[in-house]
N, C-alpha and C. Protein backbone atom coordinates (compact mmCIF):
# COMPACT_ATOMS: atom_id res chain seq x y z
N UNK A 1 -5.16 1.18 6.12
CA UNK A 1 -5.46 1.59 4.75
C UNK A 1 -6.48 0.66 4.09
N UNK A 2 -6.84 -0.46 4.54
CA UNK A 2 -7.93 -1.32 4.12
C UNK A 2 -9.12 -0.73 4.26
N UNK A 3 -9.16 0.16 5.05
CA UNK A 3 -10.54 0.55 4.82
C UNK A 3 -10.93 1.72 3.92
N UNK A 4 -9.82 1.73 3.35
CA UNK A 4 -10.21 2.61 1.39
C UNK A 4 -10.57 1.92 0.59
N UNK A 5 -10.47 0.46 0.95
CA UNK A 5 -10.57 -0.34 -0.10
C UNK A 5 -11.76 -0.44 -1.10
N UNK A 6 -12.91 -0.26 0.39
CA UNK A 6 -14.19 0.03 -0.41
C UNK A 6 -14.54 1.29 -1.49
N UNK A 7 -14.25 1.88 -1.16
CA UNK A 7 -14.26 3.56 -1.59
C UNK A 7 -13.62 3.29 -3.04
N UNK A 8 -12.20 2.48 -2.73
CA UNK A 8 -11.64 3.01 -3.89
C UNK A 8 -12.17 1.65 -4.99
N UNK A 9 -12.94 0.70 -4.45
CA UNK A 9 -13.52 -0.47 -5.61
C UNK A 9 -15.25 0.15 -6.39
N UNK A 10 -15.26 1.83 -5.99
CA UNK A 10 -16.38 2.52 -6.56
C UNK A 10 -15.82 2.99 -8.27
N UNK A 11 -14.51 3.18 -7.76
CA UNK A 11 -13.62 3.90 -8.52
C UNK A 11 -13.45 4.00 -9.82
N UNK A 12 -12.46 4.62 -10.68
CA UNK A 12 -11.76 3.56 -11.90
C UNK A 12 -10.45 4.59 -11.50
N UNK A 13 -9.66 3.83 -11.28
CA UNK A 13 -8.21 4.66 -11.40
C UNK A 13 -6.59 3.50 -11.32
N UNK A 14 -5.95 4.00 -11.74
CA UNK A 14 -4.92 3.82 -11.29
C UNK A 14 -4.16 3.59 -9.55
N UNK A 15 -4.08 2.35 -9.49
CA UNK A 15 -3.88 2.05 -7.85
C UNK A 15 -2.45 1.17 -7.78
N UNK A 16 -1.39 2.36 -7.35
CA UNK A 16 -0.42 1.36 -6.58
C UNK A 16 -0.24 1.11 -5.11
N UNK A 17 -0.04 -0.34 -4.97
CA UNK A 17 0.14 -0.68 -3.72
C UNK A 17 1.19 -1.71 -3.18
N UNK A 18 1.42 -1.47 -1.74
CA UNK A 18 2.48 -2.74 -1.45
C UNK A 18 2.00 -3.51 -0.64
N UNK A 19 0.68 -3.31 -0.57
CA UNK A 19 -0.43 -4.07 0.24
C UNK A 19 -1.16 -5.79 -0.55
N UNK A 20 -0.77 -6.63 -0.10
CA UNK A 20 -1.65 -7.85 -0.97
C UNK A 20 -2.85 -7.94 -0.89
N UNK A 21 -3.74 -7.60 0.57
CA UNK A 21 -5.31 -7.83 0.35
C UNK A 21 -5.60 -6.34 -0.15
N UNK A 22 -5.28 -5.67 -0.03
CA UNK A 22 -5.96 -4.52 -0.68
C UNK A 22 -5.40 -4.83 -2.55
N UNK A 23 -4.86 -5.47 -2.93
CA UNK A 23 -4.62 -5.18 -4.43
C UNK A 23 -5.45 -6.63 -4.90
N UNK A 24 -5.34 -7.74 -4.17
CA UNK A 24 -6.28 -9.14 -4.30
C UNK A 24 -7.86 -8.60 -4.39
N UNK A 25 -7.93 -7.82 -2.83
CA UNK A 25 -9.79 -7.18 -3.45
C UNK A 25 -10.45 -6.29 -4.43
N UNK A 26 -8.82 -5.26 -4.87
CA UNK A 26 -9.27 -4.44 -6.02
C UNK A 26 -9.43 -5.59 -7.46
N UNK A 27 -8.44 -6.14 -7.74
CA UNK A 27 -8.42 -7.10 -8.71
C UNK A 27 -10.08 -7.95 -8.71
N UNK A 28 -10.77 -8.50 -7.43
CA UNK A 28 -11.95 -9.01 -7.81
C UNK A 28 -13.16 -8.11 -7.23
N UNK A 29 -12.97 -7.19 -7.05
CA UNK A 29 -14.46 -6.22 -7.17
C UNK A 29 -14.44 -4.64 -7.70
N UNK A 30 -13.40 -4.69 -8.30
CA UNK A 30 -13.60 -3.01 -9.09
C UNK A 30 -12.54 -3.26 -10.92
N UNK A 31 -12.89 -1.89 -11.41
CA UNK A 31 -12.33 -2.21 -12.66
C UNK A 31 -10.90 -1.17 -12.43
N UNK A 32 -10.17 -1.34 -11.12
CA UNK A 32 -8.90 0.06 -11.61
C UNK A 32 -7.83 -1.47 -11.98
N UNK A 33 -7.14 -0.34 -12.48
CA UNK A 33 -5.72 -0.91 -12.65
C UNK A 33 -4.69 -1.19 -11.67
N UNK A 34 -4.67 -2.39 -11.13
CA UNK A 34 -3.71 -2.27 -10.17
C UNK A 34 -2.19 -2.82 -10.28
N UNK A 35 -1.73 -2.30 -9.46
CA UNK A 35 -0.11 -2.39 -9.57
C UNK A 35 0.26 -2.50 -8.24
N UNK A 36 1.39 -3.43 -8.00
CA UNK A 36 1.95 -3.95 -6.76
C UNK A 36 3.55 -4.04 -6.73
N UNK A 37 3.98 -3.25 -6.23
CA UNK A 37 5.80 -3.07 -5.92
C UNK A 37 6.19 -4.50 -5.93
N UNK A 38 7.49 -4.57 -6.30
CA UNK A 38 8.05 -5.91 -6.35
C UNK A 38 8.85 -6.01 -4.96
N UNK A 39 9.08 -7.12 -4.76
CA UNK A 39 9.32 -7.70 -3.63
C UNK A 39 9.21 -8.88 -2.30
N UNK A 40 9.27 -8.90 -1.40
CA UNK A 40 9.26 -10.21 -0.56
C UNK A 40 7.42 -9.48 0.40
N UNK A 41 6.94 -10.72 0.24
CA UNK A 41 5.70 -10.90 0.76
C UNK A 41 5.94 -11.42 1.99
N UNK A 42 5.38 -10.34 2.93
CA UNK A 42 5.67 -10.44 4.36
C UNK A 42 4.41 -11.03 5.10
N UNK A 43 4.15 -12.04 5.71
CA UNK A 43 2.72 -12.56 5.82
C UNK A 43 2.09 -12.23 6.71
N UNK A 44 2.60 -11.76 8.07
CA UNK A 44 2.34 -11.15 9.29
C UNK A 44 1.48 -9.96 9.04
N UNK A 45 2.31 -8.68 8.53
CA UNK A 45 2.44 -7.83 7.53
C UNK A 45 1.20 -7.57 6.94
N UNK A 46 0.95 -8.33 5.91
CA UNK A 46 0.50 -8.28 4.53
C UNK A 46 0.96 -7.10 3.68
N UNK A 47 2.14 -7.43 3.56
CA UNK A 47 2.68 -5.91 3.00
C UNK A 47 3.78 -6.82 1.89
N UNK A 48 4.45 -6.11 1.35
CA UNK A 48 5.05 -6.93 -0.02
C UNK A 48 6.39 -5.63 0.38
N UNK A 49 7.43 -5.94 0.07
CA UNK A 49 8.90 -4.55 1.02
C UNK A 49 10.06 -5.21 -0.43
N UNK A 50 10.56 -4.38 -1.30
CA UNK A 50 11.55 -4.55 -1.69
C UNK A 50 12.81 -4.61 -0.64
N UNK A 51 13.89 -5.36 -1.38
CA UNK A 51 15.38 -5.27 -0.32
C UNK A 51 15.97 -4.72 -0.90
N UNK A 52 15.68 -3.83 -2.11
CA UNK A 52 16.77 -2.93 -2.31
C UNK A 52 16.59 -1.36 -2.59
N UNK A 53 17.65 -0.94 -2.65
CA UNK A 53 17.37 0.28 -2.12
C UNK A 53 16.85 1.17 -3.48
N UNK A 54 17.26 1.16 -4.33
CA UNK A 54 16.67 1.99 -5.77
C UNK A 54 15.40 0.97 -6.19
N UNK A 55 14.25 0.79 -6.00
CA UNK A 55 13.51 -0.32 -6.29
C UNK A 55 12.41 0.18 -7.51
N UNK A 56 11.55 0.34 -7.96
CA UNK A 56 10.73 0.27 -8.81
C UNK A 56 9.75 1.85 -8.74
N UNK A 57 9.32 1.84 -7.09
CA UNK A 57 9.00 2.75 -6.73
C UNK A 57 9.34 3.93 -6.79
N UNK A 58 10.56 4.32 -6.93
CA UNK A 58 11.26 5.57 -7.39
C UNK A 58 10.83 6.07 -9.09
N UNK A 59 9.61 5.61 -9.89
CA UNK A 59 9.67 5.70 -10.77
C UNK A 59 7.91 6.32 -10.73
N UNK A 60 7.29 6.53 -9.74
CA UNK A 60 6.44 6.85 -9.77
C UNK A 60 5.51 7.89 -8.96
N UNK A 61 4.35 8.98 -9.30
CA UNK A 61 4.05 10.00 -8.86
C UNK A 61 2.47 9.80 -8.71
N UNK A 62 2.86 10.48 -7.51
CA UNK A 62 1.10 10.33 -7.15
C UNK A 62 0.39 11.80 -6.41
N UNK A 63 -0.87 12.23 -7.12
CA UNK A 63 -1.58 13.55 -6.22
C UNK A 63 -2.14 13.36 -5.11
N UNK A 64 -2.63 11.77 -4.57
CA UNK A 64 -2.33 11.72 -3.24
C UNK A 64 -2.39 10.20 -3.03
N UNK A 65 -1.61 10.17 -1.54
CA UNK A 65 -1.02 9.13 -1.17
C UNK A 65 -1.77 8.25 0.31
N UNK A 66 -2.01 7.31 0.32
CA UNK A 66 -3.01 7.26 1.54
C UNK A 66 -1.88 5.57 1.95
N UNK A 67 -2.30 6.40 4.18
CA UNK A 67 -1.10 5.07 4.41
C UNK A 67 -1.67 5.34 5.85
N UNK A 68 -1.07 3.80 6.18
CA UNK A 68 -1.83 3.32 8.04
C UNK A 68 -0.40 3.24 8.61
N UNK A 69 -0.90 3.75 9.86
CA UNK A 69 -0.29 4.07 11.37
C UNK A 69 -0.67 3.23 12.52
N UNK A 70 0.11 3.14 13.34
CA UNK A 70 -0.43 2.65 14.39
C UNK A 70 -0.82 4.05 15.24
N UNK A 71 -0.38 5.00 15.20
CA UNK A 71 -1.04 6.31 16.03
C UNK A 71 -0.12 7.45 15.09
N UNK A 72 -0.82 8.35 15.54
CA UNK A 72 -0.46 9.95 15.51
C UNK A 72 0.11 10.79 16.46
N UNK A 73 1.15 11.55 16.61
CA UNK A 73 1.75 11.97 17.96
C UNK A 73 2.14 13.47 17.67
N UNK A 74 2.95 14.05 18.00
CA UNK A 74 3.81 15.32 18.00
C UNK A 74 4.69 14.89 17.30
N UNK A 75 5.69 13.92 17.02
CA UNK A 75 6.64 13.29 16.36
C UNK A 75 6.19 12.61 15.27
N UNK A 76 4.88 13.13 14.53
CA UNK A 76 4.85 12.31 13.49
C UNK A 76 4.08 10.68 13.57
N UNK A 77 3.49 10.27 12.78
CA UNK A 77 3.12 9.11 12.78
C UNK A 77 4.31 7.81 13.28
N UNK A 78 3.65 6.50 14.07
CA UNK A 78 4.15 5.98 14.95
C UNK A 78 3.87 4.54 14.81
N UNK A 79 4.59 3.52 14.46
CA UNK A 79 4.55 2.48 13.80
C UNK A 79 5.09 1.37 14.86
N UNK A 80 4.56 0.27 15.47
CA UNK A 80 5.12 -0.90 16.20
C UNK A 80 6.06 -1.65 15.76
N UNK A 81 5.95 -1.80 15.09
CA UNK A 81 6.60 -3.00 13.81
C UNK A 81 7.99 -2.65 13.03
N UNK A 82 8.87 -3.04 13.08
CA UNK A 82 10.01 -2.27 13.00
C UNK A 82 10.13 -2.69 11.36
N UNK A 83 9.66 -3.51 10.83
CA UNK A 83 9.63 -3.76 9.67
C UNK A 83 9.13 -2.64 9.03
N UNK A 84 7.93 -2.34 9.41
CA UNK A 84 7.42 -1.21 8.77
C UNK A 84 8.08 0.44 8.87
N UNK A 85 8.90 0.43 9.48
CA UNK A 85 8.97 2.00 9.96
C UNK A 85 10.24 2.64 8.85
């Protein structure tokens, strides 16, 4: 998903993410608003993961949603990382 980053620092919008370099590069090269889920900053990752289960995110709507895979299959998108899945 980093590589929206550019695209979306053309922008002006509203951007949530649970991503740290993608919300660190919107913050210094575009004017959107960004917003970042609360939670534990995973460094491997670079992903930010609440531990609980009703978290912040349940409070918000989006017309579209953009997200990275490690592949595409018959079963749906396919993730290594068990953290992530």
């Amino acid at each position: 998903t980093f590589q929206m980053v550019h695209f979306l620092s053309g922008r002006r919008m509203p951007i949530f993410t649970n991503s740290f370099p993608i919300a660190e590069h919107l913050l210094k090269h575009s004017k959107n608003t960004v917003m970042l889920s609360g939670g534990t900053i995973y460094r491997e990752q670079n992903i930010i993961l609440s531990p609980f289960e009703n978290d912040v995110t349940r409070n918000f709507y989006a017309r579209r949603m953009f997200m990275g895979a490690q592949g595409l299959g018959p079963l749906g998108l396919m993730e290594g990382d068990p953290l992530l899945i």
